[in-house]
C-alpha atoms as a PDB file:
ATOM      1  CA  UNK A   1     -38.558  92.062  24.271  1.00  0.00           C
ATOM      2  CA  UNK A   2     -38.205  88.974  26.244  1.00  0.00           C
ATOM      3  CA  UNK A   3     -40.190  88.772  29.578  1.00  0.00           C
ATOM      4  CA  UNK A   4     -37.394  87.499  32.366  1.00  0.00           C
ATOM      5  CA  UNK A   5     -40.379  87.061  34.823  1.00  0.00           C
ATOM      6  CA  UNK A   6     -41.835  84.769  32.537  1.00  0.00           C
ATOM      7  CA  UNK A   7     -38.920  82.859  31.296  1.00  0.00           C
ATOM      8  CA  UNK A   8     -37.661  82.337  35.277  1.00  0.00           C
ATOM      9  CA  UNK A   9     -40.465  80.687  35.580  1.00  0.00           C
ATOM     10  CA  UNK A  10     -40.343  78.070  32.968  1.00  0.00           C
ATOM     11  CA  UNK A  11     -36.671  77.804  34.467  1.00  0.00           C
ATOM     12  CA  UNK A  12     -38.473  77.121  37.766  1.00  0.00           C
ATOM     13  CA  UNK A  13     -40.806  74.617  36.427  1.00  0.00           C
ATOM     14  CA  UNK A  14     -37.958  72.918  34.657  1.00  0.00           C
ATOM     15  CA  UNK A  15     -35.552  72.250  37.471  1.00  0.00           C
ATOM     16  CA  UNK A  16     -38.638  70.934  39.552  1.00  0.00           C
ATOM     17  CA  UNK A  17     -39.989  68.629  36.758  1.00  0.00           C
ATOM     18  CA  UNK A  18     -36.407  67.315  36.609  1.00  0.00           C
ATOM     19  CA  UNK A  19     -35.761  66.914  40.692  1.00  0.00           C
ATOM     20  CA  UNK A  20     -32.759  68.904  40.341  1.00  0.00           C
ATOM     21  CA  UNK A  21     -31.741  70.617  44.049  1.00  0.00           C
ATOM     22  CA  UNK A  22     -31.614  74.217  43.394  1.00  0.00           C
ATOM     23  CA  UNK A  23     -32.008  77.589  45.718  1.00  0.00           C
ATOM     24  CA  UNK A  24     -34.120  80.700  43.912  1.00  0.00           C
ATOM     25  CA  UNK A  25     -32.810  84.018  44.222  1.00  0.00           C
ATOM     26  CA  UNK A  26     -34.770  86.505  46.180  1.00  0.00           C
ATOM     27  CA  UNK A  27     -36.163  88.654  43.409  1.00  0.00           C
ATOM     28  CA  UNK A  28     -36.792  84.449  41.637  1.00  0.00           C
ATOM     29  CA  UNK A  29     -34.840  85.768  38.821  1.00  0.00           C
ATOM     30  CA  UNK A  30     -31.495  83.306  39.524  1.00  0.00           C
ATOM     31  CA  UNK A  31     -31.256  79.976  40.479  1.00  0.00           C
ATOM     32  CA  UNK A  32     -28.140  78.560  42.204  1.00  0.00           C
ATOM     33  CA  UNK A  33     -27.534  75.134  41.410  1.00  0.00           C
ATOM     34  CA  UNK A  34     -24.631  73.238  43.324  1.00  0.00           C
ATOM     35  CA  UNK A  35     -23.058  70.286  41.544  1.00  0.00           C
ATOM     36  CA  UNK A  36     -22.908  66.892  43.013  1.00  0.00           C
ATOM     37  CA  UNK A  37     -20.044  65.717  44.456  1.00  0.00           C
ATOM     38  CA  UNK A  38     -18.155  68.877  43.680  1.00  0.00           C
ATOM     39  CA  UNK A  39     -17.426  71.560  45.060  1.00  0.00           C
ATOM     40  CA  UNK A  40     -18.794  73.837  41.981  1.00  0.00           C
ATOM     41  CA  UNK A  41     -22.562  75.939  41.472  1.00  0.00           C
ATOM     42  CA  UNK A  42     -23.720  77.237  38.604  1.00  0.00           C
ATOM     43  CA  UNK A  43     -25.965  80.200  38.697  1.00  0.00           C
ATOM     44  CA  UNK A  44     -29.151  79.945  36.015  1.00  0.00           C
ATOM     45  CA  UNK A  45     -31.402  82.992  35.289  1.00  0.00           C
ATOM     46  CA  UNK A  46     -33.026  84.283  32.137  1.00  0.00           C
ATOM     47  CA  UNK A  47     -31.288  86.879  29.762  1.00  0.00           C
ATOM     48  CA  UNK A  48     -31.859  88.008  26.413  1.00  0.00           C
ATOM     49  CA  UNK A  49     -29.780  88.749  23.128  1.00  0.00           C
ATOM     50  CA  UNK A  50     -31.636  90.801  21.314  1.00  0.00           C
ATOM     51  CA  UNK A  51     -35.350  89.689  21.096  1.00  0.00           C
ATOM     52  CA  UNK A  52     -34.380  86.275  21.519  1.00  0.00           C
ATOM     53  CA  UNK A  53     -34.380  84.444  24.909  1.00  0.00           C
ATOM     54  CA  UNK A  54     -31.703  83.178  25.880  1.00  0.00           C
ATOM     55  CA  UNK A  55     -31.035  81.304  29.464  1.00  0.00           C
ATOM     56  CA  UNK A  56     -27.785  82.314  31.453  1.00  0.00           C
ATOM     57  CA  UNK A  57     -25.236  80.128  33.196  1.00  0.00           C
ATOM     58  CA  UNK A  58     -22.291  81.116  35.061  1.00  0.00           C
ATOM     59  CA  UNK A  59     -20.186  79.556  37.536  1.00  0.00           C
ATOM     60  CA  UNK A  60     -17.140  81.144  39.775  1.00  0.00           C
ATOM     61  CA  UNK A  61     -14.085  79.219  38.514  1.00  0.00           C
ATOM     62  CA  UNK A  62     -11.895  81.181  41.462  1.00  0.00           C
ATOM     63  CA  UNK A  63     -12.960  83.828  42.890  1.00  0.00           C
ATOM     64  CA  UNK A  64     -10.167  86.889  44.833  1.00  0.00           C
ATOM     65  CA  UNK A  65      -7.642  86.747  41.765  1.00  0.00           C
ATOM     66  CA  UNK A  66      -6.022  90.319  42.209  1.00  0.00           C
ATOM     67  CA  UNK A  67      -4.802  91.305  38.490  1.00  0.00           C
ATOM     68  CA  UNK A  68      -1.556  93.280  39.800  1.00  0.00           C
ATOM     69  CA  UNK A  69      -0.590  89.360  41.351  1.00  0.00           C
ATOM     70  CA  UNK A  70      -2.263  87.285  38.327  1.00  0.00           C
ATOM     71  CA  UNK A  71      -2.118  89.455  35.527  1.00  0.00           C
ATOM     72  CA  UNK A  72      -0.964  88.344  32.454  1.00  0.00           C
ATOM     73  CA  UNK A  73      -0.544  84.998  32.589  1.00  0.00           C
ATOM     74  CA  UNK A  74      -3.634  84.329  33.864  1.00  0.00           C
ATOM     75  CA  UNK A  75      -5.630  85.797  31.331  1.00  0.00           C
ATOM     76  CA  UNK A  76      -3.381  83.840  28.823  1.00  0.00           C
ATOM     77  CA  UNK A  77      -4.321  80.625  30.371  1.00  0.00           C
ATOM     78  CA  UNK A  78      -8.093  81.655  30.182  1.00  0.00           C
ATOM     79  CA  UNK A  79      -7.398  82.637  26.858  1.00  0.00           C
ATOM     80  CA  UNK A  80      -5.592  78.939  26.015  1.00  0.00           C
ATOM     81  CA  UNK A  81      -8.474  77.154  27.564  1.00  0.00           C
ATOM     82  CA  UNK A  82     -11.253  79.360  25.358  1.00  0.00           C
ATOM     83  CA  UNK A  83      -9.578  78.471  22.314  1.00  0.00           C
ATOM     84  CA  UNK A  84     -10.340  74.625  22.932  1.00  0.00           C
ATOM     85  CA  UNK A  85     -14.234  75.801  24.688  1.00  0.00           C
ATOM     86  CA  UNK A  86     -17.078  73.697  22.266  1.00  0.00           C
ATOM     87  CA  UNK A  87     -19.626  76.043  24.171  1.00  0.00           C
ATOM     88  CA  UNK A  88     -19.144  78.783  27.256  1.00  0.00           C
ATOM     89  CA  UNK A  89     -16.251  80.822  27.902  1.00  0.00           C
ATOM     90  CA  UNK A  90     -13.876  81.920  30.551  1.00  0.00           C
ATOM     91  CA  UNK A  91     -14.050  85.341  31.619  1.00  0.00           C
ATOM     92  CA  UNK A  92     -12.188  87.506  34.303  1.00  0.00           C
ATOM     93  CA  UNK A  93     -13.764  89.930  35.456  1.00  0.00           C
ATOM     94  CA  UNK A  94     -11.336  92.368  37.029  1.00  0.00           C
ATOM     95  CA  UNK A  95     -13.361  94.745  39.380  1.00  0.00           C
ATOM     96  CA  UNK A  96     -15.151  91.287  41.103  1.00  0.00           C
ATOM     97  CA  UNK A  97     -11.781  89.206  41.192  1.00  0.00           C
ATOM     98  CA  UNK A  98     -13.947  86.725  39.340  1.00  0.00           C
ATOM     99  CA  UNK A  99     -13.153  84.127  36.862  1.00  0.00           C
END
C-alpha cells in the first residue's frame, strides 16, 4: 500500500529543490501549480495503482460544459484528440462540467 503522506512529501521536496511556484493543498496532499505565461494549472498529488506509486496530474481544460448543450460532439473531439495523446488523456467528467 502506498503511503500518500509520504509520497506528498517527496512531491513537496521536489518542487522546492526545483524553484517551481506552487500552492499546497490544505490537507498537503495536492499541489496547484500555475503555468507560466498561461493561463493553465495543473494539480499534482500522490495516487496509487495498485501497490505501485504513482504521482497524479490533472488540469481543467474548460470547466461549466453542460452535456445536454455539448454532448456528443464534444466527447468526439476529446475522443479525436486521445487518439493522437503520447501520454495523459482527456476526460469529461459529466457531474463536475469538467474536462
Amino acid at each position: 500500500m502506498t503511503d500518500l503522506p509520504a509520497l506528498a512529501e517527496r512531491i513537496h521536496g521536489i518542487l522546492v529543490r526545483a524553484k517551481i511556484g506552487f500552492t499546497p493543498s490544505q490537507d498537503g496532499l495536492e499541489f496547484f501549480v500555475p503555468i507560466r505565461d498561461g493561463t493553465a494549472a495543473v494539480m499534482v498529488r500522490p495516487g496509487s495503482f495498485g501497490d505501485e506509486p504513482l504521482v497524479l496530474f490533472q488540469s481543467p481544460v474548460l470547466q461549466g460544459v453542460r452535456f445536454e448543450e455539448a454532448g456528443a460532439r464534444a466527447l468526439a473531439a476529446i475522443n479525436l484528440r486521445n487518439c493522437s495523446l503520447l501520454v495523459g488523456r482527456l476526460s469529461y467528467y459529466e457531474e463536475d462540467g469538467v474536462i
